[in-house]
C-alpha atoms as a PDB file:
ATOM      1  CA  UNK A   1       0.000   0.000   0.000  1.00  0.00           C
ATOM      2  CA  UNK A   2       1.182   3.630  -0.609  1.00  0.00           C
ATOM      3  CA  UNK A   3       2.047   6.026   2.165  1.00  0.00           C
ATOM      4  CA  UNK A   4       0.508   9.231   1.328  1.00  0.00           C
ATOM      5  CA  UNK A   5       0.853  12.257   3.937  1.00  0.00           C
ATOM      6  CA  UNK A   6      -2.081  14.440   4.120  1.00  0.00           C
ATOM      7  CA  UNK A   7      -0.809  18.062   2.915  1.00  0.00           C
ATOM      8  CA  UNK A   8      -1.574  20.655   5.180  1.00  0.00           C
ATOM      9  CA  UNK A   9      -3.548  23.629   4.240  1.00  0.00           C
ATOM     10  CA  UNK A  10      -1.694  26.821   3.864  1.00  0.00           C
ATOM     11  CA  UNK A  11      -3.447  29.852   4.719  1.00  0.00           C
ATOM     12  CA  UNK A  12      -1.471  32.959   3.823  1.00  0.00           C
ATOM     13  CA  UNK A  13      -1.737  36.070   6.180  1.00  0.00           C
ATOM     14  CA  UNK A  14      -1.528  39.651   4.972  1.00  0.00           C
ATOM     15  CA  UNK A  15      -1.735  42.009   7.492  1.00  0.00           C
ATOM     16  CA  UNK A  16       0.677  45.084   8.723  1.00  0.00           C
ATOM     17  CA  UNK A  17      -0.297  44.892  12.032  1.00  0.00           C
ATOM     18  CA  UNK A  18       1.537  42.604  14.010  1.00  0.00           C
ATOM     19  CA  UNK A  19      -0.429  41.728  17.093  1.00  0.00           C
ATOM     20  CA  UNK A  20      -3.758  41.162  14.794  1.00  0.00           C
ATOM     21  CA  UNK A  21      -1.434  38.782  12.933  1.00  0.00           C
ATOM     22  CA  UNK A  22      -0.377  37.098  15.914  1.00  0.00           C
ATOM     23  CA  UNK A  23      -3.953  36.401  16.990  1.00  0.00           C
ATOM     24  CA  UNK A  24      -5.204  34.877  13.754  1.00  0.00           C
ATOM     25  CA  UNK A  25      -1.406  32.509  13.833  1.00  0.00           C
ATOM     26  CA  UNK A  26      -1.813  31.583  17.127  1.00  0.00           C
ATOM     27  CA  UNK A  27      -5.750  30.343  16.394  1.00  0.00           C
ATOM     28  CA  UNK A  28      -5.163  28.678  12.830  1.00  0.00           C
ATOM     29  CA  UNK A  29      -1.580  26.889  14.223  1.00  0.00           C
ATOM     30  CA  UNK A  30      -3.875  25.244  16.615  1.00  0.00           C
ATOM     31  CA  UNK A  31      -6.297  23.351  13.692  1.00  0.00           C
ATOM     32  CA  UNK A  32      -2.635  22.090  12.111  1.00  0.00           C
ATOM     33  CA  UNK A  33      -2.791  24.819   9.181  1.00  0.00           C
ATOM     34  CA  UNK A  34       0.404  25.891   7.695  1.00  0.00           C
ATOM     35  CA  UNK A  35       0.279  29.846   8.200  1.00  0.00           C
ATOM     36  CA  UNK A  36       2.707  32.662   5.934  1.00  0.00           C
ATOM     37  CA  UNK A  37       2.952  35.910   6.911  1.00  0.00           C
ATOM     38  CA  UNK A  38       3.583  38.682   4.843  1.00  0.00           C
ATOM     39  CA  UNK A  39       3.726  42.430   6.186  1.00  0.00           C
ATOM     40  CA  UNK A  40       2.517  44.259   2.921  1.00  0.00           C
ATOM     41  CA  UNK A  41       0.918  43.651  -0.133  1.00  0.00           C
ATOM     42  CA  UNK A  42       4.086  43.537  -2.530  1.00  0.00           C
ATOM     43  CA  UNK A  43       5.392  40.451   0.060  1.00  0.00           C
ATOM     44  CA  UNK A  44       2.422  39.000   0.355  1.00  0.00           C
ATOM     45  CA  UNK A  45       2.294  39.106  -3.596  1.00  0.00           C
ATOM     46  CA  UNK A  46       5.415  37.485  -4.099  1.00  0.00           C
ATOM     47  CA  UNK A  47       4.883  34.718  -1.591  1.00  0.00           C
ATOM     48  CA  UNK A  48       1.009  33.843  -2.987  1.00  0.00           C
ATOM     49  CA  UNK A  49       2.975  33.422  -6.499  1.00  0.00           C
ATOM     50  CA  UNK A  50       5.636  31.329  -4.565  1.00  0.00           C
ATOM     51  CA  UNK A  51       3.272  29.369  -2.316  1.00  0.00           C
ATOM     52  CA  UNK A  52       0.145  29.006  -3.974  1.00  0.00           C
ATOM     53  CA  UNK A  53      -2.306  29.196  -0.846  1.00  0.00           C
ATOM     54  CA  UNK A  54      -5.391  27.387  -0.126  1.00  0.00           C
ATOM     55  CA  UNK A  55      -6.555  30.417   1.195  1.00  0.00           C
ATOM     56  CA  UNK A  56      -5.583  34.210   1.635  1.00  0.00           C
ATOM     57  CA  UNK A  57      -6.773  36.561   4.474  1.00  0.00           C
ATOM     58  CA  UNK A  58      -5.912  39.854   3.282  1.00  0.00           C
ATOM     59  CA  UNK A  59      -6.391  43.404   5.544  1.00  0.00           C
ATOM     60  CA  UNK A  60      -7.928  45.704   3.671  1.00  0.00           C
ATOM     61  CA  UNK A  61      -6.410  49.013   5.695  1.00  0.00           C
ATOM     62  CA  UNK A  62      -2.524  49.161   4.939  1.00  0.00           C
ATOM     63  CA  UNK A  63      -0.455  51.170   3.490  1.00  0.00           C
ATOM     64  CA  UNK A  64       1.083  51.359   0.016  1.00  0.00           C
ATOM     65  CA  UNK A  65      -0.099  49.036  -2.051  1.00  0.00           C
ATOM     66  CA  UNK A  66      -3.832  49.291   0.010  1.00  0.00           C
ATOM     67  CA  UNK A  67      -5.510  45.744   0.609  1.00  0.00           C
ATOM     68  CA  UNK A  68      -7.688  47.180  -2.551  1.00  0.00           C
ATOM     69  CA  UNK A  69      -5.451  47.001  -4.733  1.00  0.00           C
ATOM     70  CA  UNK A  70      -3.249  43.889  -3.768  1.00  0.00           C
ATOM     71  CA  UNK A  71      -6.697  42.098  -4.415  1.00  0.00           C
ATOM     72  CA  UNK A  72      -6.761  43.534  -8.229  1.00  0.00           C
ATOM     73  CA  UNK A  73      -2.966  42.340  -8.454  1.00  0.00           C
ATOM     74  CA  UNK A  74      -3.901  39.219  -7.291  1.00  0.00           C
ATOM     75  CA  UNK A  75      -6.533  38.452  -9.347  1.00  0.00           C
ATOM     76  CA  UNK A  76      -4.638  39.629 -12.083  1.00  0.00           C
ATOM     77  CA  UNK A  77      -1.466  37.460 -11.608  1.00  0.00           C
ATOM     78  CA  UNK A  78      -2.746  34.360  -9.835  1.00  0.00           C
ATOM     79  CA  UNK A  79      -5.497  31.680  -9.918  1.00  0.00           C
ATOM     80  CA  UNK A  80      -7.213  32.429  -6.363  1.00  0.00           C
ATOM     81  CA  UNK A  81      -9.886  30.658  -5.234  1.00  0.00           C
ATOM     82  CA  UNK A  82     -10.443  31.770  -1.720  1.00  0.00           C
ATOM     83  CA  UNK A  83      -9.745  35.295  -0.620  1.00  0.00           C
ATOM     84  CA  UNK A  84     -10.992  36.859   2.188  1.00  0.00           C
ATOM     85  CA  UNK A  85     -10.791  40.756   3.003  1.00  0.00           C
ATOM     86  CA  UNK A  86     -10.812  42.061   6.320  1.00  0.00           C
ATOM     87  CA  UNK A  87     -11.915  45.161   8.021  1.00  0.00           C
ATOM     88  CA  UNK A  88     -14.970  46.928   9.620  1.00  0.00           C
ATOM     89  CA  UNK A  89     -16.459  49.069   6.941  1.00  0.00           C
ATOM     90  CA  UNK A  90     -16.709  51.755   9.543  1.00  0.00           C
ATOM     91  CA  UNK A  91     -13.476  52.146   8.942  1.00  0.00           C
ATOM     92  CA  UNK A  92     -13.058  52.003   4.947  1.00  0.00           C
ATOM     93  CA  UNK A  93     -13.654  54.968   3.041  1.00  0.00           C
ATOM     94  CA  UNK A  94     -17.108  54.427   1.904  1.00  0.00           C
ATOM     95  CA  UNK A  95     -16.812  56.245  -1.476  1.00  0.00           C
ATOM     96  CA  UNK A  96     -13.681  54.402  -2.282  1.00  0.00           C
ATOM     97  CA  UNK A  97     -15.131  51.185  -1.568  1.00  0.00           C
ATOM     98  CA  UNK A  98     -17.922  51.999  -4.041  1.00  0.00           C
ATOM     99  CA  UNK A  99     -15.464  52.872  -6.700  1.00  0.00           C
ATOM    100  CA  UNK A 100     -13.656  49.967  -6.258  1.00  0.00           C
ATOM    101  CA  UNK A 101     -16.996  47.496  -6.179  1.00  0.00           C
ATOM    102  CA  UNK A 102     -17.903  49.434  -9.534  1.00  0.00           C
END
């Protein structure tokens, strides 16, 4: 009979803030998922193209490049099919949300 390991997801984290990215580690490590980090959207670009993630939690609120617009570069570069964006919209510019859902 074979011997075949069960991969482990990998669930890549983009978020500047360290101690919100320490939280959602800390809670995913526990249910055996393989977590990345990356602290902007230009690493967290390059590691979804190295990586290939089951799964990408992206913050919408960082700085240069914006969660916004690391979403557009990721849809534009990679297959994705799980990608979740995170924020209150309370705090999101409303009127640039609606240009960007436009």
């Amino acid at each position: 009979s074979l011997n075949i390991e069960k991969k482990e997801q990998t669930i890549l984290v983009i978020d500047d803030n360290p101690a919100n990215t320490k939280v959602i580690i800390d809670y995913l490590e526990e249910y055996n998922f393989e977590v990345l980090v990356a602290r902007n959207g230009n690493t967290g670009l390059e590691r979804a193209k190295f990586s290939q993630p089951d799964l990408i939690l992206l913050d919408i609120l960082m700085p240069n490049p914006d969660g916004f617009e690391t979403c557009l570069n990721l849809k534009k570069g990679l297959i994705i099919e799980k990608l979740c964006m995170r924020k209150t919209l309370d705090m999101v510019d409303k009127e640039y949300l609606a240009n960007y859902l436009s």
